[in-house]
N, C-alpha and C. Protein backbone atom coordinates (compact mmCIF):
# COMPACT_ATOMS: atom_id res chain seq x y z
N UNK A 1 -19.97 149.26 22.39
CA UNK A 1 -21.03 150.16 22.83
C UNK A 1 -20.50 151.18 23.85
N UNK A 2 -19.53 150.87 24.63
CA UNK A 2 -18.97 151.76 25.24
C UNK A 2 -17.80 152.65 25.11
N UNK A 3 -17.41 152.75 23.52
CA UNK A 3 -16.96 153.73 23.20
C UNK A 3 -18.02 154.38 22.32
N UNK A 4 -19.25 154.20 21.89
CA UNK A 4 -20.19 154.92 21.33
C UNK A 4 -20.58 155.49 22.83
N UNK A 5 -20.68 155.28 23.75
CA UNK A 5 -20.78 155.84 24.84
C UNK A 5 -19.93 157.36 25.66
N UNK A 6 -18.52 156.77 25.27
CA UNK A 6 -17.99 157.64 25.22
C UNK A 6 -18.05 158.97 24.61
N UNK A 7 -17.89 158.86 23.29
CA UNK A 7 -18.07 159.63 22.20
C UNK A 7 -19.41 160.74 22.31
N UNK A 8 -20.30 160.00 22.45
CA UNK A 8 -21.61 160.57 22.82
C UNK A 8 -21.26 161.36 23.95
N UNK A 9 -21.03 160.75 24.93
CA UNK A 9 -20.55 162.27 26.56
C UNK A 9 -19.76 162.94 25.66
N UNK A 10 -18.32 163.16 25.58
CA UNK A 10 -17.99 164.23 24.93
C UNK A 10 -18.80 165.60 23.70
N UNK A 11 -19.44 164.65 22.51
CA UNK A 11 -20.27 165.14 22.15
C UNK A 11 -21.52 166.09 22.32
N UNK A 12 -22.27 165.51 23.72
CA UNK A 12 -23.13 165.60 24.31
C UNK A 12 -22.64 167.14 25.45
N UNK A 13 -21.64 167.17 25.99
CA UNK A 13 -20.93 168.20 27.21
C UNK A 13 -20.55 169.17 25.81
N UNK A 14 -19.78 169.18 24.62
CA UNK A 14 -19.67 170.18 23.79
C UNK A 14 -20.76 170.60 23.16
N UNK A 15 -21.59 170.11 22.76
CA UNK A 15 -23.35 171.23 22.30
C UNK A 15 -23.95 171.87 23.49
N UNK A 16 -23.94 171.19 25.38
CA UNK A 16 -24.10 171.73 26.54
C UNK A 16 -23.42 173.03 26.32
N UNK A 17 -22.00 172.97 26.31
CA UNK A 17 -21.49 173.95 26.41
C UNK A 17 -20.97 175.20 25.00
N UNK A 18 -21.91 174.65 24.14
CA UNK A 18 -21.88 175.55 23.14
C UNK A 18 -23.34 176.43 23.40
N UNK A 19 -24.47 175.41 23.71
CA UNK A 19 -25.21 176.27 23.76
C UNK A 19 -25.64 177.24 25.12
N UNK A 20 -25.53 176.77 26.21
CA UNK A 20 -24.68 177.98 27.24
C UNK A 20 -24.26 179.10 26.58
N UNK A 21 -22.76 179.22 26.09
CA UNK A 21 -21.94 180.08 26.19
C UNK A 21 -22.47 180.70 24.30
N UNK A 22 -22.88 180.11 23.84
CA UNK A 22 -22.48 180.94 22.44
C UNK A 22 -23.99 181.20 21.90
N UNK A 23 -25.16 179.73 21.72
CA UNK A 23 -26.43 179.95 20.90
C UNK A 23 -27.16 180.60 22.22
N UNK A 24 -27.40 180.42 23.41
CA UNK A 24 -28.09 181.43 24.06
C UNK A 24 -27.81 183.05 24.51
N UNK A 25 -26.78 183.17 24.51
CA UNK A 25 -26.25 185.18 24.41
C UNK A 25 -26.66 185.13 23.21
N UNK A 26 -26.08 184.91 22.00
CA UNK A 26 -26.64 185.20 20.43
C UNK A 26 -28.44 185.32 20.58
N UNK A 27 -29.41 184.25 21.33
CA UNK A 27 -30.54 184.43 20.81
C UNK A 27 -31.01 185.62 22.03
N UNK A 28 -30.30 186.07 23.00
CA UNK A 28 -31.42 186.87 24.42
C UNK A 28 -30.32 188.16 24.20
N UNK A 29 -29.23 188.27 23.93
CA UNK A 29 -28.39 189.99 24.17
C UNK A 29 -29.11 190.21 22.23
N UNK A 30 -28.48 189.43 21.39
CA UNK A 30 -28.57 190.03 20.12
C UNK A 30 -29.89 189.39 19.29
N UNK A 31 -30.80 189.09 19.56
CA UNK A 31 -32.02 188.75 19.32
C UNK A 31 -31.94 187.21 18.17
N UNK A 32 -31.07 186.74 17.81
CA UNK A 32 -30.73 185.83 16.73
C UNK A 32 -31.47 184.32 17.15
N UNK A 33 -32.34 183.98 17.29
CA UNK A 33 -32.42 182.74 17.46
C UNK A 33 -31.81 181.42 17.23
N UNK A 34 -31.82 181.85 15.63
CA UNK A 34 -31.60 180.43 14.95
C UNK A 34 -30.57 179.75 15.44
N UNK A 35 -29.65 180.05 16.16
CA UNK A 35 -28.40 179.35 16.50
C UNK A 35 -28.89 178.35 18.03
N UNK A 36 -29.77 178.99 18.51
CA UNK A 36 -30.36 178.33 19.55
C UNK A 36 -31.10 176.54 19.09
N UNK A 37 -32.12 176.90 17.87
CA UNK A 37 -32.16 175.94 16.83
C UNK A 37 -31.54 175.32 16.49
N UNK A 38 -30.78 175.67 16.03
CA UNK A 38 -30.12 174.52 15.73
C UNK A 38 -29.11 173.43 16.55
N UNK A 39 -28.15 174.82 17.57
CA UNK A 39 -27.68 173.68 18.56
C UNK A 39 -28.66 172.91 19.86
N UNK A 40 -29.91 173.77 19.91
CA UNK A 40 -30.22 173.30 20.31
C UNK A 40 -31.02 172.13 20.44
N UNK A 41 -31.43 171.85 19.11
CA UNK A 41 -31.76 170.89 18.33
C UNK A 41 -30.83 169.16 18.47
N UNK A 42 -29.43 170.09 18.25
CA UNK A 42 -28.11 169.16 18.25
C UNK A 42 -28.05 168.48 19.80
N UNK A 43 -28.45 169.31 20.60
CA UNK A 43 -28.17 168.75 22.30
C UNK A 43 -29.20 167.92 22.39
N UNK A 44 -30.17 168.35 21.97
CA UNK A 44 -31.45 167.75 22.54
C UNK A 44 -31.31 166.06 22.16
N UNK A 45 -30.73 165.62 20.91
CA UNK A 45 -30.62 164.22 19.89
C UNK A 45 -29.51 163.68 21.05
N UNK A 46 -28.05 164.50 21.35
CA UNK A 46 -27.27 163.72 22.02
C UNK A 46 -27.84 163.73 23.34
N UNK A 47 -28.65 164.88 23.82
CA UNK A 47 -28.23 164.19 25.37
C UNK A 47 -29.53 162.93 25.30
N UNK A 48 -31.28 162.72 24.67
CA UNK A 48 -31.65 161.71 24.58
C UNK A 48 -30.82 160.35 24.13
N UNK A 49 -30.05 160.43 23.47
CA UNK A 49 -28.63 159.39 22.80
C UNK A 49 -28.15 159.13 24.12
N UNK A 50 -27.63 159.95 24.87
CA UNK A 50 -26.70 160.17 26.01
C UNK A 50 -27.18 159.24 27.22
N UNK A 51 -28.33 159.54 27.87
CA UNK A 51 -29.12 158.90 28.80
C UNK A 51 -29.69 157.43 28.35
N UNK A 52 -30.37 157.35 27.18
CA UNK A 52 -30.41 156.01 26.88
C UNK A 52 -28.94 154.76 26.76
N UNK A 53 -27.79 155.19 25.74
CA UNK A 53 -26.93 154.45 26.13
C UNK A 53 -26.14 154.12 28.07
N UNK A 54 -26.78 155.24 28.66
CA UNK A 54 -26.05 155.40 30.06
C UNK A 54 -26.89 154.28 31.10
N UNK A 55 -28.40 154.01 30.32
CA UNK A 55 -28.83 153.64 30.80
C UNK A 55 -29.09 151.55 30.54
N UNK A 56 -29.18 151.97 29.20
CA UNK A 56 -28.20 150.58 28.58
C UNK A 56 -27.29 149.86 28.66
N UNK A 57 -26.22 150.23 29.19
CA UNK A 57 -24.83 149.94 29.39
C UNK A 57 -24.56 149.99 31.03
N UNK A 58 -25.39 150.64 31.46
CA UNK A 58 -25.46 150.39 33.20
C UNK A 58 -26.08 149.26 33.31
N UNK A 59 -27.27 148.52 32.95
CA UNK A 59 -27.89 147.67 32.71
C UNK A 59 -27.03 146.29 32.39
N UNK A 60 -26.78 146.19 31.55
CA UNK A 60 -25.88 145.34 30.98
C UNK A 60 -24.10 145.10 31.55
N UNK A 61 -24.23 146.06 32.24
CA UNK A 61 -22.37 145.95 32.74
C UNK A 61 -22.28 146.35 34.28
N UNK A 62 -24.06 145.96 34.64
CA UNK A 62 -24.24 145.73 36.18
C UNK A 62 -23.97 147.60 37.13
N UNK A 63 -23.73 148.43 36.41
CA UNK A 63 -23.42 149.36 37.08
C UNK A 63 -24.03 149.58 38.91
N UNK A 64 -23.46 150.50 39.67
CA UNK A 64 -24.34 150.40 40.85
C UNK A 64 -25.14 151.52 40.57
N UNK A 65 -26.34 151.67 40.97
CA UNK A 65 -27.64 152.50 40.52
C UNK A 65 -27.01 154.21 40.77
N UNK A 66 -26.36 154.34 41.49
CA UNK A 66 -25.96 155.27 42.25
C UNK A 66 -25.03 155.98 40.88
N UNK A 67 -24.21 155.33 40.25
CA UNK A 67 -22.97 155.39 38.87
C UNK A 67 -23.93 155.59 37.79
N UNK A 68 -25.33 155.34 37.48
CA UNK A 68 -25.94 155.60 36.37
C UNK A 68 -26.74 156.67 37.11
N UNK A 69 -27.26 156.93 37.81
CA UNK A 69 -28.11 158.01 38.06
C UNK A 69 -27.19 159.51 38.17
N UNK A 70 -26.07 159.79 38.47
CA UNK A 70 -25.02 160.35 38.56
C UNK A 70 -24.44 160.36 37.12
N UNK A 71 -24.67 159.63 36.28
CA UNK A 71 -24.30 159.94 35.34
C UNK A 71 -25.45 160.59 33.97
N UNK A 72 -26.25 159.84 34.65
CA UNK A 72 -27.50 160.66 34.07
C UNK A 72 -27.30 162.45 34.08
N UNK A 73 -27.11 162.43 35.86
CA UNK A 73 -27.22 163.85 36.12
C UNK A 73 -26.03 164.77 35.59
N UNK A 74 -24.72 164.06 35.37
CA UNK A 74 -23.39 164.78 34.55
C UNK A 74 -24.63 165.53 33.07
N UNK A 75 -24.57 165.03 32.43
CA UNK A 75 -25.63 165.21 31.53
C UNK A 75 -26.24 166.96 31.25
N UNK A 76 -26.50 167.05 32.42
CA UNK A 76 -27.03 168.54 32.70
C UNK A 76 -26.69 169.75 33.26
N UNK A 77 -24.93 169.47 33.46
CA UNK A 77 -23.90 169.93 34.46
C UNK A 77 -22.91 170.42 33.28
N UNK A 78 -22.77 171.31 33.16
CA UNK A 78 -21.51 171.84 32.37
C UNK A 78 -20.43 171.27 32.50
N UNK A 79 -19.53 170.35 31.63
CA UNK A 79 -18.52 169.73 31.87
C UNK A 79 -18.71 168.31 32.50
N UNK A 80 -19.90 168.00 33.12
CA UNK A 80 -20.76 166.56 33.62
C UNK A 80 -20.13 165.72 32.94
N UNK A 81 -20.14 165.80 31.59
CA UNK A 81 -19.93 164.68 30.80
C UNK A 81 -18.87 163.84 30.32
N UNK A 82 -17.83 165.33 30.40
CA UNK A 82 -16.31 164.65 30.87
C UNK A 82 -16.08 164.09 31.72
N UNK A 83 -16.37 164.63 32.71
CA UNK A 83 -16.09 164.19 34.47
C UNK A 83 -16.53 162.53 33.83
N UNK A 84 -17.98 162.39 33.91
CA UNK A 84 -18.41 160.98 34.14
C UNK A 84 -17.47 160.26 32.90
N UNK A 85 -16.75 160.89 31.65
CA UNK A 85 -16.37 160.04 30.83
C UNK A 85 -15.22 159.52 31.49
N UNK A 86 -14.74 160.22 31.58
CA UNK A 86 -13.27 159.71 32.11
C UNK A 86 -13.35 159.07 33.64
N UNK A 87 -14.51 159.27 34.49
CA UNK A 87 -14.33 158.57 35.83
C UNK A 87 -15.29 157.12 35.86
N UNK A 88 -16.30 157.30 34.95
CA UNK A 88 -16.87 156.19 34.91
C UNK A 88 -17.26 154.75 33.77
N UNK A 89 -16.55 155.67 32.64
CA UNK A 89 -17.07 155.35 31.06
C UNK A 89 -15.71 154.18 31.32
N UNK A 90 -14.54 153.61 31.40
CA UNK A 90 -13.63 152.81 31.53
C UNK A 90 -13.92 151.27 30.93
C-alpha cells in the first residue's frame, strides 16, 4: 500500500503541475477549456486517491498527526508531493 502511495504522490504533483503550467494558460490566455477538463478531471481522482491513502496509511503505520496533515497539505503545493514522497513515504 505504500508504494501505491507513492506512485499516487508522484502522479498526483504531475497533473498539479500540468494543470498550473499548461491546462490553465490554454483555458484563460487562449480560451480552450477542454484541457482544463480533462486534466482537471485527472487531478481531482488522484489528489481524492492521494489524501485518502495518506490518510490510511498514517493510520495504520501510526504516523505523528503532524506527518499526515503536512502531507495532506504537500498535496496542494507545487512539487508537495515529491517533497513528502521522498521525505516521508519510506
Amino acid at each position: 500500500m505504500l508504494k501505491l502511495l507513492k506512485y499516487t504522490a508522484i502522479l498526483e504533483g504531475i497533473s498539479l503541475i500540468l494543470l498550473f503550467s499548461i491546462a490553465m494558460p490554454l483555458k484563460y490566455v487562449f480560451d480552450e477549456p477542454l484541457a482544463v477538463e480533462i486534466v482537471g478531471m485527472a487531478h481531482g481522482i488522484l489528489f481524492i486517491v492521494y489524501i485518502i491513502l495518506v490518510f490510511i496509511l498514517g493510520i495504520l503505520r501510526k504516523w505523528k498527526f503532524i506527518i499526515i496533515v503536512l502531507s495532506m497539505l504537500a498535496s496542494v503545493i507545487p512539487f508537495g508531493t515529491f517533497y513528502a514522497e521522498k521525505k516521508w513515504f519510506k
